[in-house]
Protein backbone atom coordinates (compact mmCIF):
# COMPACT_ATOMS: atom_id res chain seq x y z
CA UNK A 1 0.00 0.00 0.00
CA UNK A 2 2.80 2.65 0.59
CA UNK A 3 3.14 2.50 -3.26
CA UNK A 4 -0.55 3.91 -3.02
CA UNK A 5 0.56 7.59 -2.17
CA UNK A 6 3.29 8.27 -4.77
CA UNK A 7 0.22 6.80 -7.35
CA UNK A 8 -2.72 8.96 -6.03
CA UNK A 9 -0.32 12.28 -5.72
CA UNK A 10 0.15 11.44 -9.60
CA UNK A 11 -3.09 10.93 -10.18
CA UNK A 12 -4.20 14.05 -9.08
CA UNK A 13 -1.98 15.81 -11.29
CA UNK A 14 -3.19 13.98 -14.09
CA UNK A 15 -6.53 14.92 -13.20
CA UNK A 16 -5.94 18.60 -12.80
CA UNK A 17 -3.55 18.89 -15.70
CA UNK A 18 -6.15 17.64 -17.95
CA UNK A 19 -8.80 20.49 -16.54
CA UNK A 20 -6.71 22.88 -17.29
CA UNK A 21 -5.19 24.39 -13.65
CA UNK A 22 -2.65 26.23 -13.10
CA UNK A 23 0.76 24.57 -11.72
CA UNK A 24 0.80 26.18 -7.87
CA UNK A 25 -2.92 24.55 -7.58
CA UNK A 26 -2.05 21.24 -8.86
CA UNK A 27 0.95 20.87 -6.85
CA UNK A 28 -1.11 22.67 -3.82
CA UNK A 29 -3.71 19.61 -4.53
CA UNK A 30 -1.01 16.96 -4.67
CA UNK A 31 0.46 18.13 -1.43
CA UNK A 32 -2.83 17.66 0.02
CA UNK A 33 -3.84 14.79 -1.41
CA UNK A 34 0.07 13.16 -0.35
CA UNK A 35 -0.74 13.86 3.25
CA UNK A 36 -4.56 12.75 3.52
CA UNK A 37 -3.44 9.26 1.90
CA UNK A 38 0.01 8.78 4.12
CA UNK A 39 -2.84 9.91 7.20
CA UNK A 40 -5.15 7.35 5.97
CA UNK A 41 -2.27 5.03 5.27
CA UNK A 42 -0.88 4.64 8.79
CA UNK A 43 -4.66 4.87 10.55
CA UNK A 44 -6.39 2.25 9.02
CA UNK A 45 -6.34 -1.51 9.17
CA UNK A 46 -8.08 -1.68 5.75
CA UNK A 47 -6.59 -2.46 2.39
CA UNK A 48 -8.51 -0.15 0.46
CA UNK A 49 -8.31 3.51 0.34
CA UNK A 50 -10.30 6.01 -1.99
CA UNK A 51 -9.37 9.62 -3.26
CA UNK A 52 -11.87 11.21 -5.27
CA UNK A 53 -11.40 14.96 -6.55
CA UNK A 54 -14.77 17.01 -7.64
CA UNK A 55 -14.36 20.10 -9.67
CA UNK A 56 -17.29 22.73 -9.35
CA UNK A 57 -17.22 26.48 -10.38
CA UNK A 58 -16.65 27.19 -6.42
CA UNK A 59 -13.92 25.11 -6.34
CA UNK A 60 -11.85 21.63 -6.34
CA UNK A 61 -12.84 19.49 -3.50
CA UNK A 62 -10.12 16.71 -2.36
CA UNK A 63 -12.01 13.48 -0.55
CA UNK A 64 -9.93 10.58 0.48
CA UNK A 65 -11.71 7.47 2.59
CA UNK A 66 -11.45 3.92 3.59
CA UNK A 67 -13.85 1.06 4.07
CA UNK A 68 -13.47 1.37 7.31
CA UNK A 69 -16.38 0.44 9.89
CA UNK A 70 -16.72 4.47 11.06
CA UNK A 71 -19.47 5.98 9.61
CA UNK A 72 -18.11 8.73 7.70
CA UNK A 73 -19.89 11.53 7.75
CA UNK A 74 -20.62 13.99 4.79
CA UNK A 75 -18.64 16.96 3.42
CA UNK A 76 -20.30 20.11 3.62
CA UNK A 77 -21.13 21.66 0.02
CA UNK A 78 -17.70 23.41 -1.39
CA UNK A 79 -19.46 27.18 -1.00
CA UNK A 80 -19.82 26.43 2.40
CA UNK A 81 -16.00 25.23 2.86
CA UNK A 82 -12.52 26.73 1.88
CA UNK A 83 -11.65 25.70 -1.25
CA UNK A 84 -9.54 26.37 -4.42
CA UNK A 85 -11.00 28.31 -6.61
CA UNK A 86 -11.21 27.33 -10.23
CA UNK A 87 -13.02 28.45 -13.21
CA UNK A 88 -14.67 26.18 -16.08
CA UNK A 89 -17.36 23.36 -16.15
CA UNK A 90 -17.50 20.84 -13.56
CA UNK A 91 -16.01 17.59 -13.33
CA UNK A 92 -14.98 14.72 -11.87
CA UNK A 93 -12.39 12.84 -11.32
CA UNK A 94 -12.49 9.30 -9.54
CA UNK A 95 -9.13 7.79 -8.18
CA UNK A 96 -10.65 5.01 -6.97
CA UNK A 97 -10.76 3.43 -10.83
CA UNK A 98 -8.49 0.34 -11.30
CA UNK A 99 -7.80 -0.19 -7.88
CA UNK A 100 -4.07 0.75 -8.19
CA UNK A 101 -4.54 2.33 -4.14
CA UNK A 102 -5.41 -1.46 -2.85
């Protein structure tokens, strides 16, 4: 699974290359997303980790979970959070995909 974190941080540049950001957000979004999977990582007992990224007109919202047995609780809408703000149509991007985090 360590080999999960260098993959997701990489994915998420994919992601956010392909919409069109500008480098300091993608590499502020692969920061974060390096540090929620190492978190999730070393605090679960589960196999299976998820990153998800949703793109909006208010911003680019960064979700990473496990199958774990807590109930996980939902994320507030991104105008009601701090977010990074980004311009265009939204989108989606799922990390979860081929299961390269397992």
């Amino acid at each position: 699974m360590p080999g999960g974190v260098p993959e997701a941080r990489h994915r998420v540049q994919e992601a956010m290359r392909a919409w069109g950001e500008p480098a300091e957000r993608i590499e502020a979004a692969a920061l974060i997303v390096t540090e929620l999977v190492t978190n999730a990582v070393q605090h679960t007992s589960t196999r299976r980790i998820r990153c998800r990224l949703l793109r909006s007109a208010e911003g680019v919202r960064i979700c990473v979970w496990n199958r774990g047995r807590a109930r996980i609780p939902a994320p507030a809408s991104p105008g009601d959070s701090t977010g990074l703000p980004v311009a265009g149509v939204p989108a989606t991007a799922d990390l979860e995909g081929d299961d390269a985090l397992d």
